[in-house]
N, C-alpha and C. Protein backbone atom coordinates (compact mmCIF):
# COMPACT_ATOMS: atom_id res chain seq x y z
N UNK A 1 40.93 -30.96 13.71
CA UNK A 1 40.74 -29.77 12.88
C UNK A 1 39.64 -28.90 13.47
N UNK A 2 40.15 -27.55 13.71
CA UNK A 2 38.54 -26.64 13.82
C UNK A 2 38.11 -26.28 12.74
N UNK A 3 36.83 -26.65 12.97
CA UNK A 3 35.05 -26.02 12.33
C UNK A 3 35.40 -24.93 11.59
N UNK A 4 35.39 -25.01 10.20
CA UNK A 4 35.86 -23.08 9.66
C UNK A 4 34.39 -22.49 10.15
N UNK A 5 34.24 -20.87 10.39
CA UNK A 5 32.98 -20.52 10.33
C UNK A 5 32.20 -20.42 8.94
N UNK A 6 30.64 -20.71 8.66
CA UNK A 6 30.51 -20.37 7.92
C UNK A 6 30.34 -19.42 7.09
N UNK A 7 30.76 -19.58 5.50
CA UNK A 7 31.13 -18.15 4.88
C UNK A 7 29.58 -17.26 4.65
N UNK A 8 29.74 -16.15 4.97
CA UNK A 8 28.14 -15.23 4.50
C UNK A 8 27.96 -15.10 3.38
N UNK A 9 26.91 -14.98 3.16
CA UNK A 9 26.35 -15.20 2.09
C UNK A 9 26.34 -13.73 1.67
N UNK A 10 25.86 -14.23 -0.05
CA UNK A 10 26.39 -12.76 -0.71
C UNK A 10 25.24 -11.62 -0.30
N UNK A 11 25.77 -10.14 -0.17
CA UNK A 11 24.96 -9.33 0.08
C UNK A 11 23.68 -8.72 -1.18
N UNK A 12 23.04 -7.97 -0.32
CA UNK A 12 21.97 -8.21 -1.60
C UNK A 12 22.22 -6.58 -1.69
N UNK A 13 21.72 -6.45 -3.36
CA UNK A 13 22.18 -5.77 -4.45
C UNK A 13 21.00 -4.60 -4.39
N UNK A 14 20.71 -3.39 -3.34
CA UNK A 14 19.44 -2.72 -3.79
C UNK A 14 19.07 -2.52 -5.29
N UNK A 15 20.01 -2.39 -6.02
CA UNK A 15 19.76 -1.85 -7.34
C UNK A 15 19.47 -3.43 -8.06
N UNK A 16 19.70 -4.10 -8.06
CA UNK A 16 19.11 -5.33 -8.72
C UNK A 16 18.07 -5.77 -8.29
N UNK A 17 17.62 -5.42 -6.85
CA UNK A 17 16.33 -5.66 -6.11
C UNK A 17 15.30 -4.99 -6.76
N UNK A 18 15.75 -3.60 -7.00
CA UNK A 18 14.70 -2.41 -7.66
C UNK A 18 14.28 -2.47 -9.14
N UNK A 19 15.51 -3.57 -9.74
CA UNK A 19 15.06 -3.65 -11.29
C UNK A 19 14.05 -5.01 -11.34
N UNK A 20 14.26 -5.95 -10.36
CA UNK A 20 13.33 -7.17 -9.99
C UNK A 20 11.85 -6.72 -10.06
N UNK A 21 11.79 -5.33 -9.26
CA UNK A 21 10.55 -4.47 -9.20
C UNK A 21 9.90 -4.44 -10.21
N UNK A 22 10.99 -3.37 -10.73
CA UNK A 22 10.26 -2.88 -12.26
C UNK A 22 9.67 -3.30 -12.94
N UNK A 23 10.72 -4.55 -13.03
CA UNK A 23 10.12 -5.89 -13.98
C UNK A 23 8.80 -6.37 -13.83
N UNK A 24 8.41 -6.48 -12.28
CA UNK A 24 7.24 -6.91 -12.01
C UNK A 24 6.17 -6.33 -12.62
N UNK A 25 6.56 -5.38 -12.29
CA UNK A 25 5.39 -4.22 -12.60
C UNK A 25 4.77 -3.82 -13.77
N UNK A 26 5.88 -3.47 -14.44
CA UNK A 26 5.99 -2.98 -16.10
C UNK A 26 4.78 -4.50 -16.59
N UNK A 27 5.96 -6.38 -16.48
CA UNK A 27 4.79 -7.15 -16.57
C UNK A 27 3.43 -7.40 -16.28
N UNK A 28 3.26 -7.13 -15.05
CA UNK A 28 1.57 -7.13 -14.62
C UNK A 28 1.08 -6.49 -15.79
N UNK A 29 1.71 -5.25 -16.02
CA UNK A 29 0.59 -3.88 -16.69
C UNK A 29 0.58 -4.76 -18.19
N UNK A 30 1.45 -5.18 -18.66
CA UNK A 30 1.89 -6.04 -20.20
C UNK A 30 1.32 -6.97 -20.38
N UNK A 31 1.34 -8.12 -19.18
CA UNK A 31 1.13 -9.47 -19.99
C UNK A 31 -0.19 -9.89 -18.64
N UNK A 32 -0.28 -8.97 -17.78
CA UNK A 32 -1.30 -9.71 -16.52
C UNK A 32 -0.85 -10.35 -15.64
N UNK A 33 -1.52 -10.95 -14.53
CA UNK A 33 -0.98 -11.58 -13.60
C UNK A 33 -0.83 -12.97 -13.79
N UNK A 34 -1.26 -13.57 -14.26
CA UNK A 34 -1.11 -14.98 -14.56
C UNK A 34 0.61 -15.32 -15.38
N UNK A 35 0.38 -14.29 -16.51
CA UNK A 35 1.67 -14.48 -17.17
C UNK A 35 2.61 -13.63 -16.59
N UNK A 36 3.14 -13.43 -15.80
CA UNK A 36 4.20 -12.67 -15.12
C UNK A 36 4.93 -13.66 -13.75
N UNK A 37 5.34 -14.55 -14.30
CA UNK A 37 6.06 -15.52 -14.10
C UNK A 37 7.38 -15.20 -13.75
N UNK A 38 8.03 -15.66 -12.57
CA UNK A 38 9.32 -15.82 -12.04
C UNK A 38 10.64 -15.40 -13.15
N UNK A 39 10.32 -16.74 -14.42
CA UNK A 39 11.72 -16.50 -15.41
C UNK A 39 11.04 -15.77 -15.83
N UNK A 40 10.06 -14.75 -16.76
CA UNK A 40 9.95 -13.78 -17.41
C UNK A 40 10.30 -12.77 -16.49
N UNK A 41 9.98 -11.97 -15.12
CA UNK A 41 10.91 -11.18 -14.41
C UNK A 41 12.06 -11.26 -14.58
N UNK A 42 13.18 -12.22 -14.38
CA UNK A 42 14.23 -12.53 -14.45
C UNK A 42 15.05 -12.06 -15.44
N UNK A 43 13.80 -12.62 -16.89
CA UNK A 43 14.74 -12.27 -17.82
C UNK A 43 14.77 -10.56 -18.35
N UNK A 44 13.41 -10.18 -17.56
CA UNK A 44 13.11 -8.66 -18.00
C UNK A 44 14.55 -7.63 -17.32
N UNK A 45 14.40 -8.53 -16.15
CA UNK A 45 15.49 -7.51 -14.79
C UNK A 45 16.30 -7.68 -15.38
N UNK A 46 17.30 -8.63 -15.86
CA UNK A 46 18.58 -9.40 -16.08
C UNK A 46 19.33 -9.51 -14.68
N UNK A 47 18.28 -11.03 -14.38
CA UNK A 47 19.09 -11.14 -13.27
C UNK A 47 18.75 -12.91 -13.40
N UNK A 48 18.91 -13.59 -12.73
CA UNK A 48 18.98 -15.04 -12.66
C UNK A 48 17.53 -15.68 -11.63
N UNK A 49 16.88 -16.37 -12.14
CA UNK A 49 15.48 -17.21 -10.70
C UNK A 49 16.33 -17.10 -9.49
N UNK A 50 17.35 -17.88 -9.57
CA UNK A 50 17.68 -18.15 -8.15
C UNK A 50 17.99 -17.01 -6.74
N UNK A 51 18.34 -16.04 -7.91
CA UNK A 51 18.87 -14.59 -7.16
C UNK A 51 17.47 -14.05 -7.13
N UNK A 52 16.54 -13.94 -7.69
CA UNK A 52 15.19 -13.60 -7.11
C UNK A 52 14.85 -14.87 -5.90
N UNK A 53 14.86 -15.74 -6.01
CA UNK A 53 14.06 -16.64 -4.54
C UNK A 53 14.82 -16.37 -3.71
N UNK A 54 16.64 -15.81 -3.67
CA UNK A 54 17.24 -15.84 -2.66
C UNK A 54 16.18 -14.62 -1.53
N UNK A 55 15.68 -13.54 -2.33
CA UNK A 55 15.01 -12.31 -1.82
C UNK A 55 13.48 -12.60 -1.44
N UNK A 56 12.76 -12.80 -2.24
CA UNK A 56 11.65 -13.24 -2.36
C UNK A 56 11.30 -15.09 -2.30
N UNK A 57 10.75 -15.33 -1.46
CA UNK A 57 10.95 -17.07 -1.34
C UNK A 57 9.96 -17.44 -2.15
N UNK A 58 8.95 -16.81 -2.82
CA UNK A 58 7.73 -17.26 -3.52
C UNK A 58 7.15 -16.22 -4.66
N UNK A 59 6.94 -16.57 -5.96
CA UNK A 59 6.38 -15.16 -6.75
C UNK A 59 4.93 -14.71 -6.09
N UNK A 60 4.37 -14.92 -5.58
CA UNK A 60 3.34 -14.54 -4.97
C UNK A 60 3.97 -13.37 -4.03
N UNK A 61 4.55 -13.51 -2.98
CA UNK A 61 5.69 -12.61 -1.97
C UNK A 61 6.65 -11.23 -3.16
N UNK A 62 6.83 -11.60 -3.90
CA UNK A 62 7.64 -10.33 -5.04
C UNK A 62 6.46 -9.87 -5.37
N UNK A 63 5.21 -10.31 -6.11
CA UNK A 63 4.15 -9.28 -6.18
C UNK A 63 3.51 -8.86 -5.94
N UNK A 64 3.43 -9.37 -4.21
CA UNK A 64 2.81 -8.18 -3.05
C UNK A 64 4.07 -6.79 -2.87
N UNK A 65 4.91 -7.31 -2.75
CA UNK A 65 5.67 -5.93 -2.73
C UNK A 65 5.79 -5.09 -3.84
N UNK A 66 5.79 -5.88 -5.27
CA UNK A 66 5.41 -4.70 -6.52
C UNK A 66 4.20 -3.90 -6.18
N UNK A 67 3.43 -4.36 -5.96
CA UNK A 67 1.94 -3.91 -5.93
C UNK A 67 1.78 -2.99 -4.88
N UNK A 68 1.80 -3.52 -3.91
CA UNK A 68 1.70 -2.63 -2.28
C UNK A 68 3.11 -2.14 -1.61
N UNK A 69 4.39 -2.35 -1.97
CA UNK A 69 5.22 -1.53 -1.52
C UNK A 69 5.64 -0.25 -1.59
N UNK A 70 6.14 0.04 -1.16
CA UNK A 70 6.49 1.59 -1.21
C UNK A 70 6.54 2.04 -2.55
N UNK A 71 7.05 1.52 -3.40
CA UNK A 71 7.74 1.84 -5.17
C UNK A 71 7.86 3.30 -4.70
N UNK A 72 7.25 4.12 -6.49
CA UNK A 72 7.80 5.06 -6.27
C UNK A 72 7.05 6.46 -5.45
N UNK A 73 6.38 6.07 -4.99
CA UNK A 73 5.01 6.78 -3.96
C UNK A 73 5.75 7.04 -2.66
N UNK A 74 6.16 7.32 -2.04
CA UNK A 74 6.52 8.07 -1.23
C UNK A 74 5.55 8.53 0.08
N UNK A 75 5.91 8.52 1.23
CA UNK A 75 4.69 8.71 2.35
C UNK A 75 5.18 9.98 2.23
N UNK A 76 3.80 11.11 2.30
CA UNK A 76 4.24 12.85 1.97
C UNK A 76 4.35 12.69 3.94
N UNK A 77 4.85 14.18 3.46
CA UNK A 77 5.41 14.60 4.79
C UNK A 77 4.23 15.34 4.87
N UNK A 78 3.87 15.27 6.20
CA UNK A 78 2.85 16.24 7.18
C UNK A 78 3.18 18.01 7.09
N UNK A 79 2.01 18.81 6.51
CA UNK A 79 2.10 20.08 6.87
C UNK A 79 1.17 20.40 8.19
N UNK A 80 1.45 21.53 8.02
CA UNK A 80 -0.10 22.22 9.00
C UNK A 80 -1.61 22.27 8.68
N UNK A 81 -1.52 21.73 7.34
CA UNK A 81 -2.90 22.20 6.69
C UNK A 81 -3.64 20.35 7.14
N UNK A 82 -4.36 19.70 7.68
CA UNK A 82 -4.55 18.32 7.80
C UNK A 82 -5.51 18.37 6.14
N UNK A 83 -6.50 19.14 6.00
CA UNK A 83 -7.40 18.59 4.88
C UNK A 83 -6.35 18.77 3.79
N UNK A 84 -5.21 19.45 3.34
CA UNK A 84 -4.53 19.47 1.97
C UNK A 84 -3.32 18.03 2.30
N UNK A 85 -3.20 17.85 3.66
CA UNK A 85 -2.46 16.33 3.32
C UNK A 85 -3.71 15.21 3.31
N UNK A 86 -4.58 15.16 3.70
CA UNK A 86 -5.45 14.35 3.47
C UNK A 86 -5.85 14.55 1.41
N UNK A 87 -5.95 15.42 1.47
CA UNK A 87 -5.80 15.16 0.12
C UNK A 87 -4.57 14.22 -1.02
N UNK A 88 -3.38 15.13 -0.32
CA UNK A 88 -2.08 14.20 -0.95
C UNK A 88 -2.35 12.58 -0.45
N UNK A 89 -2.85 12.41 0.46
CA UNK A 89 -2.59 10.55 0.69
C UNK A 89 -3.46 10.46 -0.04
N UNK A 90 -5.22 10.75 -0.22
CA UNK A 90 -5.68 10.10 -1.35
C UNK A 90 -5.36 10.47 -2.78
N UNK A 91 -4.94 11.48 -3.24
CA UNK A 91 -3.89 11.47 -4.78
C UNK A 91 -2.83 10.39 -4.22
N UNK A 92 -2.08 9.57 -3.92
CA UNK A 92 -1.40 8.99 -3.58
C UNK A 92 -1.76 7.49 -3.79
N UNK A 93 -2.84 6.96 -2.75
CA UNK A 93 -3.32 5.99 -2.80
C UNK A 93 -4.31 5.77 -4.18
N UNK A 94 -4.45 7.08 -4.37
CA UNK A 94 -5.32 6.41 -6.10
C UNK A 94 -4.49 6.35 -7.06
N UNK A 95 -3.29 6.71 -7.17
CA UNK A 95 -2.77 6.51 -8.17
C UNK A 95 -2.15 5.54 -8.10
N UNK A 96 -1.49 4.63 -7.13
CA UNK A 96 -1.21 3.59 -6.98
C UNK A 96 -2.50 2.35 -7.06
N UNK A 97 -3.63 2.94 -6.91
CA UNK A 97 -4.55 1.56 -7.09
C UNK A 97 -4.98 1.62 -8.77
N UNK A 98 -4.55 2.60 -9.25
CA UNK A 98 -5.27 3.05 -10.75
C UNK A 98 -3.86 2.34 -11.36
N UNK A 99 -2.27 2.64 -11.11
CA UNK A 99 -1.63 1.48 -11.93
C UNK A 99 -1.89 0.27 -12.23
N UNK A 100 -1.27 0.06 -13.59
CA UNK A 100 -1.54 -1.21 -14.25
C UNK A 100 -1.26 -2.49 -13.80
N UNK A 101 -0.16 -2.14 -13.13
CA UNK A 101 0.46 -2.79 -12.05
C UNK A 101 -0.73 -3.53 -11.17
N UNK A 102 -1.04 -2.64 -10.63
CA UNK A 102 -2.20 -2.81 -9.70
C UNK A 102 -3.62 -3.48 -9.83
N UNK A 103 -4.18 -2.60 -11.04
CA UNK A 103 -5.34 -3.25 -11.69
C UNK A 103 -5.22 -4.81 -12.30
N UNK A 104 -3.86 -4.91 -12.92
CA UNK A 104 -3.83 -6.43 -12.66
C UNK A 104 -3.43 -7.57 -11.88
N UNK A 105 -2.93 -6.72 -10.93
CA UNK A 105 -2.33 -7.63 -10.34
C UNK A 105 -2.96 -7.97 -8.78
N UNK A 106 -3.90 -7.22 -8.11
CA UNK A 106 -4.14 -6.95 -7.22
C UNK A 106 -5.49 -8.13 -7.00
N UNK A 107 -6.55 -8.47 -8.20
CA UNK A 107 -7.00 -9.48 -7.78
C UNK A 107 -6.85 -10.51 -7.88
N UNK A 108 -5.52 -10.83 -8.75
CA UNK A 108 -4.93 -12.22 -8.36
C UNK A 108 -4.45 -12.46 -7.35
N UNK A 109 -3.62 -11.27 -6.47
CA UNK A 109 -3.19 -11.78 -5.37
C UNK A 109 -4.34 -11.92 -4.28
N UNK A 110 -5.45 -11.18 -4.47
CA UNK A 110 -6.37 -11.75 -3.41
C UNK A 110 -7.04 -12.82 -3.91
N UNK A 111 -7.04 -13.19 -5.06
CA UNK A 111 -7.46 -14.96 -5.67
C UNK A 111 -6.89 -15.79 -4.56
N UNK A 112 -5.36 -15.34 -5.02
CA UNK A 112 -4.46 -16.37 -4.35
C UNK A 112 -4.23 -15.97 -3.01
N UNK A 113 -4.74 -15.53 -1.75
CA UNK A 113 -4.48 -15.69 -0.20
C UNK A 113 -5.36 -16.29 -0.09
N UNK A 114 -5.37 -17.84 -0.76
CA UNK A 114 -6.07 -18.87 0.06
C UNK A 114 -6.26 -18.90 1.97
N UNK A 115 -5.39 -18.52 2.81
CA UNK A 115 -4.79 -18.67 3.53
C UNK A 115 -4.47 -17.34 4.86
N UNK A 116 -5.11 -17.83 6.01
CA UNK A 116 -4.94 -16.54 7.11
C UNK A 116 -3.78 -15.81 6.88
N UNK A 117 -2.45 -16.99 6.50
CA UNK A 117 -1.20 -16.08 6.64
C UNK A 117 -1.09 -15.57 5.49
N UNK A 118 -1.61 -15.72 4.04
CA UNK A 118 -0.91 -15.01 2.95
C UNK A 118 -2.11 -13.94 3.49
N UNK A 119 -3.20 -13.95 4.36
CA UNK A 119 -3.69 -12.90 4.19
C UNK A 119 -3.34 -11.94 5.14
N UNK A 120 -2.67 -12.34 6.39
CA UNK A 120 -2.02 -11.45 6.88
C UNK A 120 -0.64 -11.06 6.76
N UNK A 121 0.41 -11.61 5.29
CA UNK A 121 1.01 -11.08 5.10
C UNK A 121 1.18 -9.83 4.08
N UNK A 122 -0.22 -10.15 3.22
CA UNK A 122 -0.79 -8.71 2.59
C UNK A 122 -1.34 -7.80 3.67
N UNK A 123 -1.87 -7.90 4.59
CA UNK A 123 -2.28 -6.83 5.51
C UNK A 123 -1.00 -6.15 5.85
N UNK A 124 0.14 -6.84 6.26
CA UNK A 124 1.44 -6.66 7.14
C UNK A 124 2.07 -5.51 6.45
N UNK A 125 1.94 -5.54 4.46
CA UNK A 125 2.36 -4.64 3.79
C UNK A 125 2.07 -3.23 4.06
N UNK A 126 0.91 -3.14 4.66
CA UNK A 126 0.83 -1.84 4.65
C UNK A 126 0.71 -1.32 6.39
N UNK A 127 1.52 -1.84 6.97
CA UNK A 127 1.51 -1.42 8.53
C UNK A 127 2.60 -0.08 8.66
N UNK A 128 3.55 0.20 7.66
CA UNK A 128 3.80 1.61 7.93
C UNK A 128 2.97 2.30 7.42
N UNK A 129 2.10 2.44 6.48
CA UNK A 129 1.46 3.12 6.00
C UNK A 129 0.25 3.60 7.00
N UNK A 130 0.01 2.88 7.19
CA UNK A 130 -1.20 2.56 8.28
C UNK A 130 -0.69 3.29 9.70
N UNK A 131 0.52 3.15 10.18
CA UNK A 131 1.00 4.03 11.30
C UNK A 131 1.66 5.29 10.71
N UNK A 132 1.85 5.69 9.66
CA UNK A 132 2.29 7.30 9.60
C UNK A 132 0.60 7.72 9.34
N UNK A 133 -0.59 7.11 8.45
CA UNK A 133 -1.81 7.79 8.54
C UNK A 133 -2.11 8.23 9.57
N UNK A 134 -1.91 7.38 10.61
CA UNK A 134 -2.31 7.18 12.14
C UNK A 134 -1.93 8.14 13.28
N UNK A 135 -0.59 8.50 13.03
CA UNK A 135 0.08 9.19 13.75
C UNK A 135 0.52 10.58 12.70
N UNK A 136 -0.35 11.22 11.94
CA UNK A 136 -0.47 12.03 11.42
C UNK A 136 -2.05 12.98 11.56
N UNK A 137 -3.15 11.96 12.11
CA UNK A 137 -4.82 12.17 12.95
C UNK A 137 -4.05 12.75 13.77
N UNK A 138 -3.41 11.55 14.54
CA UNK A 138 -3.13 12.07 15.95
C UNK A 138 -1.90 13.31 16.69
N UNK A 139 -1.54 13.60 15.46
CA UNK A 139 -0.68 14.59 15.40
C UNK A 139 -1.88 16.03 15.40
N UNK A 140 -2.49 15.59 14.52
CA UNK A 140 -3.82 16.71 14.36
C UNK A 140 -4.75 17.16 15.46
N UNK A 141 -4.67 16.10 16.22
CA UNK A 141 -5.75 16.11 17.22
C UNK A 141 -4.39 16.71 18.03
N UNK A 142 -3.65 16.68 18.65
CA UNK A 142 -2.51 17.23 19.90
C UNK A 142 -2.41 18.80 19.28
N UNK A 143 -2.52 18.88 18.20
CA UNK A 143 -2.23 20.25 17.95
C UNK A 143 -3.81 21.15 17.66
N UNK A 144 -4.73 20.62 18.03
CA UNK A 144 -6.12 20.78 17.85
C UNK A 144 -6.78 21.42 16.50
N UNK A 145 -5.84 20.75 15.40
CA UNK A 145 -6.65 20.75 14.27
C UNK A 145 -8.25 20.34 14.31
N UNK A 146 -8.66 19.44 15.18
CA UNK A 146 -9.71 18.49 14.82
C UNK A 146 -9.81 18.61 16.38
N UNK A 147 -11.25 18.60 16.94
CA UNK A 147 -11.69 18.51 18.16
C UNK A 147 -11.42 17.24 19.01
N UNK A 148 -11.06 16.21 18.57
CA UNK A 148 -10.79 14.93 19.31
C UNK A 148 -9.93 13.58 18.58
N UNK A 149 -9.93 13.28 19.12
CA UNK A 149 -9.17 11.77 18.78
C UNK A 149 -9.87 11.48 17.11
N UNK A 150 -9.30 10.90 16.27
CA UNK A 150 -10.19 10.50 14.97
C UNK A 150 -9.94 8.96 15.20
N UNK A 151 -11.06 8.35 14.58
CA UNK A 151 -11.08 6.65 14.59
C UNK A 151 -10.00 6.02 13.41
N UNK A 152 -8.90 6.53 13.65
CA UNK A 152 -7.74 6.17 12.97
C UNK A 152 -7.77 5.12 12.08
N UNK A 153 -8.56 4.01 12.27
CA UNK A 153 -8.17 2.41 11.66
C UNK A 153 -9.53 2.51 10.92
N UNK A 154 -10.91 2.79 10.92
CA UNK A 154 -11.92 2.82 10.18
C UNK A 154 -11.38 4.19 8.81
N UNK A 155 -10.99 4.74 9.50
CA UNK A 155 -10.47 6.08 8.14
C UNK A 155 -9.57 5.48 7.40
N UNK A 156 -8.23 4.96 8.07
CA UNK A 156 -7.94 4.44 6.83
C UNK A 156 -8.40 3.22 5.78
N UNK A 157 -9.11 2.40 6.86
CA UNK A 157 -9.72 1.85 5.95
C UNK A 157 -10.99 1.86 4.66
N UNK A 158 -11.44 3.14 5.47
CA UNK A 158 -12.05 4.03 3.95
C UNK A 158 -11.50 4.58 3.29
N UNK A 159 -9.96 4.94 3.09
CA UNK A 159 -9.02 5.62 3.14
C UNK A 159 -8.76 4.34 1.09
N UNK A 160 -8.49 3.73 2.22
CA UNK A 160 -7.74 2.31 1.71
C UNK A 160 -8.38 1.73 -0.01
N UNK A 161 -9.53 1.30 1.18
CA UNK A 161 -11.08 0.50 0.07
C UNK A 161 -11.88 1.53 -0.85
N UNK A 162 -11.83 2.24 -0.46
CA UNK A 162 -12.46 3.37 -1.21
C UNK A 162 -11.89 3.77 -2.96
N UNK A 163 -10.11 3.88 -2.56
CA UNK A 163 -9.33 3.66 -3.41
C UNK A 163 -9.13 2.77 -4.52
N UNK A 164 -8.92 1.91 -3.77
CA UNK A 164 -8.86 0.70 -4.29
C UNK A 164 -9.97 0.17 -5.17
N UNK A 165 -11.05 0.30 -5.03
CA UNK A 165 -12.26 0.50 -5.80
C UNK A 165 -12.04 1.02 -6.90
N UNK A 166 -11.95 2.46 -6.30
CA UNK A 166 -12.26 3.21 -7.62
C UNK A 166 -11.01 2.94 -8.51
N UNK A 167 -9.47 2.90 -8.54
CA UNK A 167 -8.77 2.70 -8.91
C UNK A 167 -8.75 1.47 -9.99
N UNK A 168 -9.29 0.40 -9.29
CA UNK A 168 -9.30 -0.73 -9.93
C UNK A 168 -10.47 -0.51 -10.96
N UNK A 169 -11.84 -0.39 -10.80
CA UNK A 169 -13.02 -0.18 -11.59
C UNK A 169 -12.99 1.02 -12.77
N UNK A 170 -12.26 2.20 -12.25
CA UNK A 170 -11.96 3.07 -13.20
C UNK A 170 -10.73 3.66 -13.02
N UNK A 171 -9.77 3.49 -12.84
CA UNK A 171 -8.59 3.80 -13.46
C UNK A 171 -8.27 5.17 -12.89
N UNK A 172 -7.79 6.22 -13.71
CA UNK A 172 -7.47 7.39 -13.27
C UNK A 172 -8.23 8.66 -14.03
N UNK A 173 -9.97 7.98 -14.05
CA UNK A 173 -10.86 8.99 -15.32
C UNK A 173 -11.72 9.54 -13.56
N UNK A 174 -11.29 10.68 -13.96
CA UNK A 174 -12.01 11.94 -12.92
C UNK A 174 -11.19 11.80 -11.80
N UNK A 175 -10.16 11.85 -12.13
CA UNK A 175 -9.09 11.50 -10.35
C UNK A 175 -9.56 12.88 -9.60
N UNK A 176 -9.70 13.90 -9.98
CA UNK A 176 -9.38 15.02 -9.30
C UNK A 176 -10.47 15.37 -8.54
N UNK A 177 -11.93 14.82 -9.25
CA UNK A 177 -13.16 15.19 -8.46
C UNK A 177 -13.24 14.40 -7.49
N UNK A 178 -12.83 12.72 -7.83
CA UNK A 178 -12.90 11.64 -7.02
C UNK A 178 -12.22 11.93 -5.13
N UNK A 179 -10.69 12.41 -5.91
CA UNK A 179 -9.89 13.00 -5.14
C UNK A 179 -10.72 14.19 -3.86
N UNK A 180 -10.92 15.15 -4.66
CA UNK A 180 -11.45 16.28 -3.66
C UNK A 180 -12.47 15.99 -2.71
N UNK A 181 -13.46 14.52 -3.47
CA UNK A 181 -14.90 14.34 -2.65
C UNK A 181 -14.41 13.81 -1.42
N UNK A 182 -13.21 12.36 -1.75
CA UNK A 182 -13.07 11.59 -0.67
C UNK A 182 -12.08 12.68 0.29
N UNK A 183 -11.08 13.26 0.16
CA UNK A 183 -10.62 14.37 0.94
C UNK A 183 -11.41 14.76 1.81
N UNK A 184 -12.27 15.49 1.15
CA UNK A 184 -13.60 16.46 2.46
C UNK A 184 -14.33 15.13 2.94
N UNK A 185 -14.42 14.08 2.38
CA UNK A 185 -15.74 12.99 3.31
C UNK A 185 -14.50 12.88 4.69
N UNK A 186 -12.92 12.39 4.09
CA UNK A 186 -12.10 12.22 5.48
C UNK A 186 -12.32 13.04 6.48
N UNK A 187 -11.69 14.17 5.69
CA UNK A 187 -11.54 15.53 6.64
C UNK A 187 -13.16 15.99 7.90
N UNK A 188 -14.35 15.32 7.08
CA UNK A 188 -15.70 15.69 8.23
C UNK A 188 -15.33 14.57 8.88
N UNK A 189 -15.21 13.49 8.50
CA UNK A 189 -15.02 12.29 9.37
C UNK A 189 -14.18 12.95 10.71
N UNK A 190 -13.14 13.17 10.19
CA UNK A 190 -12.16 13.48 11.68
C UNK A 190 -12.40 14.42 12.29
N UNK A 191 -13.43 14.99 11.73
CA UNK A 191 -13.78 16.32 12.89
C UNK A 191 -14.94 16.15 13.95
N UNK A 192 -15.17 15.02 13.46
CA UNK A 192 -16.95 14.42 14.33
C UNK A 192 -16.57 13.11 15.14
N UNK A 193 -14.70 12.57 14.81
CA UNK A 193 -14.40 11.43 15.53
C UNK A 193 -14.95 11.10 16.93
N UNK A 194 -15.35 11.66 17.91
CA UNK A 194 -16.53 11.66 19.11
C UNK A 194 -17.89 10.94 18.93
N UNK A 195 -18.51 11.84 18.22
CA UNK A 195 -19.78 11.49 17.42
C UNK A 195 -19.65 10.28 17.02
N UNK A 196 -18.68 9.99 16.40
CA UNK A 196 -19.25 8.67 15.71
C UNK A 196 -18.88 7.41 16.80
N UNK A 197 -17.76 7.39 17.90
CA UNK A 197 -17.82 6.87 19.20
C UNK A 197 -18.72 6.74 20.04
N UNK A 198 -19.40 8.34 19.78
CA UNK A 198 -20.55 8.15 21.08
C UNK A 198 -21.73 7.50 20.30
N UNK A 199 -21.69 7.63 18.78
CA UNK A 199 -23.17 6.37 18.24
C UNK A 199 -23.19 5.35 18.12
N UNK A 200 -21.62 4.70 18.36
CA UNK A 200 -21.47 3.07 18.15
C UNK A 200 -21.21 2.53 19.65
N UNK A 201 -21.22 3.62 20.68
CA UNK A 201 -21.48 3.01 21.83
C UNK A 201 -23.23 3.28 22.16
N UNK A 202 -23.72 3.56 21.42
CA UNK A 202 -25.17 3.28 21.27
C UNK A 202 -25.95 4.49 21.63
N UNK A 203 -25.08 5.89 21.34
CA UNK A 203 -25.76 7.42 21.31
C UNK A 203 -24.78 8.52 22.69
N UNK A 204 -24.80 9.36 22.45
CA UNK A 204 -24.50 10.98 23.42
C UNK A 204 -24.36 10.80 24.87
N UNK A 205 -24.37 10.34 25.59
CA UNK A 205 -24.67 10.26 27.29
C UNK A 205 -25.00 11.54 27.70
C-alpha cells in the first residue's frame, strides 16, 4: 500500500483570530491580567481552547500580541512634515500604552519573561515598528529634513519608554501636552543626531 499524504490541517480563520483579540483585551481592561485566562477568552470569543493553542501555543504568547500587536493602531504613513509625524507616532504609542488593555496587562507580562527568550520574544513584537520608525529618520535625513543621520534605536527607545510610562502611570490625563512636549524633545533630538555621536565618542574633533 502507498503512504496517503498527510491531510492539512485546517486553515486559520482571520476573523476568529481577531475576535480571540478582542477578547483578550476587552478582559485585561475587565477582570486584569491574572484573571484573563485561556477558557474565559474562549468563552468571550466563542471559540473553543484548543482552536486558540492551535494559534497561540501559550496564553502568555496571545497576550503579547493583544497588548503589543498591531490591533487597531495602525503605522501612519509618512508625510513631508517629520515633526507632525513624529507627533502622530507618539499620539499613537500613548494611546496604546494608556489602554486598559495595556495598563493591565503589560506588567504581568514583564512579571512573567522570566526568561532571555520570552524576553526576546516581547522585543521581537515590535521589530516592524521599530523599522518603519527607523526608516522614516532615515527617510528624513536623504531628503534633508534633519542635518544628519538620527540615532534611530536610542529615539525610539525614548520613543517607546517614555510612553509607556506615562501611559501606564497616568493613563490618557493631559495626552495632548504630554504629546506635544515629547514630539519637539524627538524632533531636537534628530536634528543634533551628530552632536550627540560626536559626545559619546567623547566630544567634536
Amino acid at each position: 500500500m502507498t503512504e496517503k499524504p498527510p491531510r492539512p490541517g485546517r486553515p486559520r480563520d482571520p476573523a476568529k483570530d481577531l475576535a480571540v483579540l478582542v477578547a483578550a483585551r476587552r478582559l485585561l481592561g475587565e477582570v486584569g491580567y491574572r484573571q484573563t485566562t485561556i477558557s474565559a477568552i474562549a468563552r468571550s470569543a466563542g471559540v473553543n481552547a484548543p482552536a486558540i493553542y492551535r494559534r497561540w501555543p501559550t496564553r502568555e504568547s496571545l497576550l503579547e500580541e493583544a497588548v503589543h500587536g498591531p490591533g487597531r493602531h495602525v503605522l501612519p504613513e509618512p508625510t513631508a512634515d517629520l515633526h507632525a509625524d513624529l507627533v502622530t507616532w507618539t499620539t499613537i504609542f500613548l494611546a496604546r500604552a494608556a489602554s486598559p488593555a495595556a495598563r493591565a496587562g503589560v506588567p504581568g507580562l514583564l512579571s512573567d519573561a522570566a526568561t532571555d527568550v520570552d524576553r526576546a520574544r516581547l522585543f521581537a513584537l515590535q521589530d516592524p515598528i521599530r523599522k518603519a520608525f527607523a526608516e522614516r529618520l532615515d527617510a528624513a535625513a536623504d531628503a534633508g529634513e534633519i542635518p544628519g543621520p538620527a540615532p534611530t534605536e536610542l529615539l525610539f527607545e525614548i520613543l517607546s519608554g517614555a510612553t509607556t510610562v506615562r501611559g501606564l502611570i497616568h493613563g490618557d490625563a493631559d495626552a495632548d501636552a504630554f504629546v506635544a512636549d515629547l514630539a519637539a524633545s524627538l524632533y531636537v533630538l534628530t536634528r543634533h543626531g551628530s552632536e550627540i555621536s560626536d559626545v559619546k565618542n567623547g566630544g567634536q574633533q
